[in-house]
Protein backbone atom coordinates (compact mmCIF):
# COMPACT_ATOMS: atom_id res chain seq x y z
CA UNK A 1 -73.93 76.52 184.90
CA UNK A 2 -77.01 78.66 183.57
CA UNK A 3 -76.76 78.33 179.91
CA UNK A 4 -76.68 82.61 179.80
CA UNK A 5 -73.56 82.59 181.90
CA UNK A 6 -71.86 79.71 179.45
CA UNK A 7 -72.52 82.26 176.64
CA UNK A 8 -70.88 84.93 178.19
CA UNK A 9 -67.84 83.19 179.30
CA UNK A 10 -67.96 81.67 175.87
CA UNK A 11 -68.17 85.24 174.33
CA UNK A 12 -65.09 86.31 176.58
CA UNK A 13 -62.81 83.80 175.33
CA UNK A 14 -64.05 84.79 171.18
CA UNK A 15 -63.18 88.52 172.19
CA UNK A 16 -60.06 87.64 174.25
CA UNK A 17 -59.17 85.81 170.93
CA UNK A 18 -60.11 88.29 168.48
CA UNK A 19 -58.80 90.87 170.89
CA UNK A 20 -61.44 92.96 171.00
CA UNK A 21 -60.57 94.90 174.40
CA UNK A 22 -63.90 96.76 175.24
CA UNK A 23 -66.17 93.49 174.18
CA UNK A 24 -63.58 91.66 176.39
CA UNK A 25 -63.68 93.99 178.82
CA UNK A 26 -67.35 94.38 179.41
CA UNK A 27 -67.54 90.87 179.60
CA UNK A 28 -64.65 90.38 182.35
CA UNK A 29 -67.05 93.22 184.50
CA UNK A 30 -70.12 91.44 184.11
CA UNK A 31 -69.40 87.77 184.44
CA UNK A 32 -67.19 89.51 187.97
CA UNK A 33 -70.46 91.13 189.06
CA UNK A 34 -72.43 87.55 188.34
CA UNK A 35 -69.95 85.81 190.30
CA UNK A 36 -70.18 88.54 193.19
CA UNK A 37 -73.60 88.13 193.26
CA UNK A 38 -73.89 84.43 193.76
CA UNK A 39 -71.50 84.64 196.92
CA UNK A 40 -73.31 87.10 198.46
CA UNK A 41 -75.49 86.42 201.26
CA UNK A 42 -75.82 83.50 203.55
CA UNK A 43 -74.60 81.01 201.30
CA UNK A 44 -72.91 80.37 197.80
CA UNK A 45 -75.74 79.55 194.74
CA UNK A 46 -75.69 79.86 190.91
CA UNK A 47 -78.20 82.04 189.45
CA UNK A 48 -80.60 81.16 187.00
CA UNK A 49 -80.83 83.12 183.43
CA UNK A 50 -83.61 85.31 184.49
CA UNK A 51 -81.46 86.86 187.87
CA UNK A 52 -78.54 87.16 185.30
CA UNK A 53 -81.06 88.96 182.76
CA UNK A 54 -81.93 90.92 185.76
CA UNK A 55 -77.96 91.82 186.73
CA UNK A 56 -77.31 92.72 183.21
CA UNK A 57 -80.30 95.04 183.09
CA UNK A 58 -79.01 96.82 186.10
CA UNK A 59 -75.79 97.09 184.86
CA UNK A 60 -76.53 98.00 181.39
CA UNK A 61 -78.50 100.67 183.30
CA UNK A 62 -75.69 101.71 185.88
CA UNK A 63 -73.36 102.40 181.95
CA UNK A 64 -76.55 104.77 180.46
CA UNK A 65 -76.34 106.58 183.43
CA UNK A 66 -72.44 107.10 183.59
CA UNK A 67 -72.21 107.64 179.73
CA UNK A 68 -75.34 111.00 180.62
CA UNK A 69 -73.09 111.78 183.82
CA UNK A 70 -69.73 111.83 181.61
CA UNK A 71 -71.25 114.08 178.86
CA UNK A 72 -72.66 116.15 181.23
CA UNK A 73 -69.20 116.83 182.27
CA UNK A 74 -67.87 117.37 178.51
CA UNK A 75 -66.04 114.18 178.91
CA UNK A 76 -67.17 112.60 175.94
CA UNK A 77 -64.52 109.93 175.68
CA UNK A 78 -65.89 108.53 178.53
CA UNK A 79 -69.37 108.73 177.49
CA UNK A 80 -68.70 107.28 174.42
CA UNK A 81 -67.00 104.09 176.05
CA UNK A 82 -69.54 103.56 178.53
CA UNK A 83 -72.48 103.92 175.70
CA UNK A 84 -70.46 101.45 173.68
CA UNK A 85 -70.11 99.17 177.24
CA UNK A 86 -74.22 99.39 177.34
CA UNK A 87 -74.30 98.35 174.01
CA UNK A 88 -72.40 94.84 174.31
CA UNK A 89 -74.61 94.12 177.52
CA UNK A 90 -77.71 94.98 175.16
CA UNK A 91 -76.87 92.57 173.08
CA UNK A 92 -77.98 89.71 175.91
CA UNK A 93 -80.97 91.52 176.99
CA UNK A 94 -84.96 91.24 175.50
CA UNK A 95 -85.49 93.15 172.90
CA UNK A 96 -86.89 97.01 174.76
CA UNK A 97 -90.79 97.61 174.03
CA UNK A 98 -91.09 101.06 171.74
CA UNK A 99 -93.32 103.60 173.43
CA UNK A 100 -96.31 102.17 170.99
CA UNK A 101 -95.64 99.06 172.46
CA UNK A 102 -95.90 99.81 176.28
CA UNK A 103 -98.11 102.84 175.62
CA UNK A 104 -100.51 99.53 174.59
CA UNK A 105 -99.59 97.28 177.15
CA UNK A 106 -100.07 100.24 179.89
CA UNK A 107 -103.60 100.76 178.57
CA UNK A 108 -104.71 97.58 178.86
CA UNK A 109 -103.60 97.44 182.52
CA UNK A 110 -105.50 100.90 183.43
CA UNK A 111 -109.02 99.12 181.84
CA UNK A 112 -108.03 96.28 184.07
CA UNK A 113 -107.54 98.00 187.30
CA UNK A 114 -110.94 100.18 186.28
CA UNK A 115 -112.58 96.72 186.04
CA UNK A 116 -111.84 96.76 189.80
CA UNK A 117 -112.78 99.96 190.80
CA UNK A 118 -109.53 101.70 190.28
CA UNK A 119 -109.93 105.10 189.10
CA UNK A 120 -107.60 108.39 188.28
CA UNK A 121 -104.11 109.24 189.64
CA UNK A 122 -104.86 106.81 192.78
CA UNK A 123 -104.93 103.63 190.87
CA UNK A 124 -100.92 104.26 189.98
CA UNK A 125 -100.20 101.58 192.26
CA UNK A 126 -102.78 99.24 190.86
CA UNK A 127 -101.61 99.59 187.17
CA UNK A 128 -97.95 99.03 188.12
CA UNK A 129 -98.95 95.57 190.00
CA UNK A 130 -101.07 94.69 186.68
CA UNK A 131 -98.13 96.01 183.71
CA UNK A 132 -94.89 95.26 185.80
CA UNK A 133 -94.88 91.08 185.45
CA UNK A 134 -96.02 92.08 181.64
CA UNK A 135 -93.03 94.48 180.67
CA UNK A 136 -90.61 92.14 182.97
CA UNK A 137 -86.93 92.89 181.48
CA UNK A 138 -88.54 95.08 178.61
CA UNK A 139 -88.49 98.50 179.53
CA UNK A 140 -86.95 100.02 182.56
CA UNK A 141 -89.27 100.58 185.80
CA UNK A 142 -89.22 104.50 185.69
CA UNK A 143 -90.18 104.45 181.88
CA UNK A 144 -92.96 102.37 182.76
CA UNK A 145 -93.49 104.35 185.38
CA UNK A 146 -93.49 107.88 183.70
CA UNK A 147 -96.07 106.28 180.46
CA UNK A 148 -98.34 105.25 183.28
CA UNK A 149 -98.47 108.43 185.38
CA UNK A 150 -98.80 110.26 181.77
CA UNK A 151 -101.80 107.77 180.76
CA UNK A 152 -103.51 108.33 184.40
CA UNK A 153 -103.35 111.52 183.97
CA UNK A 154 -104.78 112.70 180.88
């Protein structure tokens, strides 16, 4: 068992004991969606700590979104327990780069891809292969995305 995974189930059964429902709760959901995920496909396999990093990015993700889509709605209950869902997965995730951070780290990938001949709005593609492995699990794609389409442009 991926030594991620251990910790979670391990965190389950502290919450479960200090019954702490939404901890326990967001737990139950995640280590279900891990387990989901390794019998999919062809055959059966354990994931490694960086595809569980990934799965709790996404799903970490899927509670932002759902928290924006419930107070859009005025349903702020709802928001407020998927926000507070997010945060217990954020807990097991990298530390997020600030906008200095990948603001940097994007800037160094567009003098890169001009080292190659990669120039103005057209080189998006080449400054996403160069940043992406270096933001990994840091910052969300379409925030990367966004700082290097804003970078490109001006």
């Amino acid at each position: 068992m991926t030594t991620l995974k251990s910790q979670l189930r391990d965190d389950l059964t502290a919450a479960m004991k200090a019954r702490d429902e939404l901890r326990s709760a967001t737990l139950r959901m995640t280590l279900t969606a891990i387990s989901k995920e390794e019998v999919a496909g062809e055959t059966a396999r354990e994931l490694s700590d960086d595809e569980v990093r990934k799965l709790l990015a996404r799903e970490a993700k899927k509670r932002r979104e759902a928290a924006d889509a419930f107070a859009q709605a005025d349903r702020a209950e709802q928001a407020e327990r998927e926000r507070a869902e997010g945060e217990v997965l954020a807990a097991y995730l990298p530390r997020q780069l600030t906008d200095a951070e990948l603001d940097e780290l994007v800037l160094a990938a567009i003098q890169e891809a001009r080292q190659s001949g990669a120039e103005g709005p057209k080189a998006m593609g080449a400054v996403m292969r160069i940043v992406n492995p270096r933001v990994a699990g840091r910052a969300e794609g379409g925030r990367v995305a966004a700082t290097v389409k804003r970078r490109l442009a001006g």
